[in-house]
C-alpha atoms as a PDB file:
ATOM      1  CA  UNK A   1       8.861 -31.264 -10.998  1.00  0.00           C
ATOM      2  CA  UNK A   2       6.572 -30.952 -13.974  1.00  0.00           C
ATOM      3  CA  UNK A   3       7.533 -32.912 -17.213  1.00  0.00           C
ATOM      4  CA  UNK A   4       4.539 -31.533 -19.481  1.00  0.00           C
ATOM      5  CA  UNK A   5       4.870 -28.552 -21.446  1.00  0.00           C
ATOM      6  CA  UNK A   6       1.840 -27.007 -20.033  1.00  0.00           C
ATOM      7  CA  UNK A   7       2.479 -27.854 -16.225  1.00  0.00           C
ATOM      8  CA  UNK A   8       5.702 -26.296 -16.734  1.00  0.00           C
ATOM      9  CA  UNK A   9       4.121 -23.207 -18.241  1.00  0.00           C
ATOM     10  CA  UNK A  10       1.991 -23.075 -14.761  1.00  0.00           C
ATOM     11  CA  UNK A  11       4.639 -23.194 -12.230  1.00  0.00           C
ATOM     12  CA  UNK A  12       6.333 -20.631 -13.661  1.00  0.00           C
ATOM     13  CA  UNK A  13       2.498 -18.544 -13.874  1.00  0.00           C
ATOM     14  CA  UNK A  14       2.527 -19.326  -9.975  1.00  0.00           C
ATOM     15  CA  UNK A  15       5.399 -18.187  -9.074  1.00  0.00           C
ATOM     16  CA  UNK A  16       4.724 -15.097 -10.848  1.00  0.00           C
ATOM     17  CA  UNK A  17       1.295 -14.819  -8.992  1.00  0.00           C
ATOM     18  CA  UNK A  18       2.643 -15.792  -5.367  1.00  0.00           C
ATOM     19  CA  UNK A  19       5.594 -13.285  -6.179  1.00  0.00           C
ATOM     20  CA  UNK A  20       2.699 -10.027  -6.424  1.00  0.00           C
ATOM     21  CA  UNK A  21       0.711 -11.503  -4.350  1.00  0.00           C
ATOM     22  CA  UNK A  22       3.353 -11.350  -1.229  1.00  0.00           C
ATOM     23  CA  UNK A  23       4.610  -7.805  -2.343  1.00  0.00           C
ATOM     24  CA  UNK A  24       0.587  -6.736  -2.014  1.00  0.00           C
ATOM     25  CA  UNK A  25       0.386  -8.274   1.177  1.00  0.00           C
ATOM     26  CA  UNK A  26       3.593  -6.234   2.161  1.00  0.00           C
ATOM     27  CA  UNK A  27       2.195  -3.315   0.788  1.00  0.00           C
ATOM     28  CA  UNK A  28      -1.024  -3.216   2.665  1.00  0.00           C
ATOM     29  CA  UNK A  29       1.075  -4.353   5.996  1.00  0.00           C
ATOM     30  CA  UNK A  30       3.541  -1.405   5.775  1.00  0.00           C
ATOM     31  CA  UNK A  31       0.622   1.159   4.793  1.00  0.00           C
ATOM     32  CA  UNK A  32      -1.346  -0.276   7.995  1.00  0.00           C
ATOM     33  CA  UNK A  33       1.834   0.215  10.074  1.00  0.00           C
ATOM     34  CA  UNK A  34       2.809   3.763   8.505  1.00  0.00           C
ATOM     35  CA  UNK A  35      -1.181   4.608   9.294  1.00  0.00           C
ATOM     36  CA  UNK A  36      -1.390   3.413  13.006  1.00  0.00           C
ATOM     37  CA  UNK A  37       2.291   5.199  13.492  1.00  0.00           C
ATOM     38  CA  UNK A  38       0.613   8.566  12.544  1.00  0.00           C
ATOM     39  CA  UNK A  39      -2.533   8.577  14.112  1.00  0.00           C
ATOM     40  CA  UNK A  40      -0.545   7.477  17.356  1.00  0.00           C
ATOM     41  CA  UNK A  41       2.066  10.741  17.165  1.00  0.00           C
ATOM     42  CA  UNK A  42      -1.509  12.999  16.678  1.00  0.00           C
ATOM     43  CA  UNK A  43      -0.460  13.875  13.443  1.00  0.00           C
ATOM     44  CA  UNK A  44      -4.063  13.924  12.032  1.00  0.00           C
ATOM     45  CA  UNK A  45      -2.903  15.182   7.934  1.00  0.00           C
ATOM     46  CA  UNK A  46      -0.607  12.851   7.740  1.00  0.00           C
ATOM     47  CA  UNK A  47      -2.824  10.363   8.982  1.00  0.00           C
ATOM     48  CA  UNK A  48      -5.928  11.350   6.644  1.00  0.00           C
ATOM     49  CA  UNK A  49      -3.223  10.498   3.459  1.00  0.00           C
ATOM     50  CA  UNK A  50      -2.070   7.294   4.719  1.00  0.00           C
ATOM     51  CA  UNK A  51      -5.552   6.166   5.313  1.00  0.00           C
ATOM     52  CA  UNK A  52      -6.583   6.974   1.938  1.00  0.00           C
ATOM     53  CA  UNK A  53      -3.305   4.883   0.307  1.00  0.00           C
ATOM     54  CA  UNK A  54      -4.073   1.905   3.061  1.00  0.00           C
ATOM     55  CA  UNK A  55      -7.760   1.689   2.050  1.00  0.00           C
ATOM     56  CA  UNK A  56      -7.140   1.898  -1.756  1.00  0.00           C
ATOM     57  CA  UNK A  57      -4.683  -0.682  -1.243  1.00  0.00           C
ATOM     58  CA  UNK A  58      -7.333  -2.592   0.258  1.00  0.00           C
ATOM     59  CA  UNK A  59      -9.849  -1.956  -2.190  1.00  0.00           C
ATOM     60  CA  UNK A  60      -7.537  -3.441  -4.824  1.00  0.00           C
ATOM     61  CA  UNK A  61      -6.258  -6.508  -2.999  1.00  0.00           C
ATOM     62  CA  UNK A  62      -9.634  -7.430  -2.205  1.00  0.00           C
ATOM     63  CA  UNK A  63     -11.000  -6.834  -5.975  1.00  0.00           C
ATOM     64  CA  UNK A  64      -7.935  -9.125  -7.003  1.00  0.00           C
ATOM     65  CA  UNK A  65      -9.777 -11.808  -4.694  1.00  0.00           C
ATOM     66  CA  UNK A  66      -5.828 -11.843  -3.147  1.00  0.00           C
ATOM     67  CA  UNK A  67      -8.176 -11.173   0.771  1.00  0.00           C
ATOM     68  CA  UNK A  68     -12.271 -11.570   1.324  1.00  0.00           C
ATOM     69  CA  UNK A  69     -14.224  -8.878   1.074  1.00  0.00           C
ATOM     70  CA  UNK A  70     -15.729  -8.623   4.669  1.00  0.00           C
ATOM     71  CA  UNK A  71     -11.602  -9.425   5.774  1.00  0.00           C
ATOM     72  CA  UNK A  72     -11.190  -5.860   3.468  1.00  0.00           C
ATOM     73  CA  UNK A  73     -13.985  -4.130   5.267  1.00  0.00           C
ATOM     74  CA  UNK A  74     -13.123  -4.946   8.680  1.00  0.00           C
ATOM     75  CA  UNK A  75      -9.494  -3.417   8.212  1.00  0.00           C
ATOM     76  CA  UNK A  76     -10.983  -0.021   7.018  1.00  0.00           C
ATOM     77  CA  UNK A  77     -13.166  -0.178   9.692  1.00  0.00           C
ATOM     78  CA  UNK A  78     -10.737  -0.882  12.278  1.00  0.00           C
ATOM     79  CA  UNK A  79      -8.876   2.101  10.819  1.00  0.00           C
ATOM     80  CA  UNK A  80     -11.313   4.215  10.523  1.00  0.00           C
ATOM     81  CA  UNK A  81     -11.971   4.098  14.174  1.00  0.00           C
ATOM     82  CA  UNK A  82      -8.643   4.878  15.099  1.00  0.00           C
ATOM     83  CA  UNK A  83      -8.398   8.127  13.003  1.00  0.00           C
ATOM     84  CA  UNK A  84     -12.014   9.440  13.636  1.00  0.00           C
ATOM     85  CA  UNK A  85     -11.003   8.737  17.729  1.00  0.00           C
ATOM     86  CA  UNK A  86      -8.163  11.055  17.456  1.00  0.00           C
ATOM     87  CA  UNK A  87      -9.489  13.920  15.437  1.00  0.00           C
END
């Protein structure tokens, strides 16, 4: 453990970071799944809306820097197949 005043001061900053950072990561996995779900069951409104929340989500994790930018593009990609081959 840290004895200085300031290394103390950045554990607890990156604890706070990895904290968000996990519950974005969570976010964008449980959008994917809630995405893929509805375009399976041909439900192609519901789909269109959980696109849009998945991709924002994206958008925002990747201008965080918390996933690469091309990683960010190739998951709206991926998903963007999927929807425009069921519709």
């Amino acid at each position: 453990m840290a004895n200085h005043k300031s290394a103390l001061k950045r554990v607890r900053q990156t604890k706070t970071r990895t904290d968000r950072n996990r519950q974005r990561k969570e976010t964008i996995k449980k959008l994917r799944k809630e995405t893929v779900a509805a375009i399976e069951e041909g439900k192609s409104d519901v789909a269109a809306k959980s696109y849009s929340l998945y991709s924002s989500a994206i958008d925002k994790a990747a201008k965080k820097g918390l996933i690469h930018k091309n990683k960010a593009a190739n998951l709206k990609r991926k998903a963007a197949r999927k929807l425009a081959a069921t519709s």
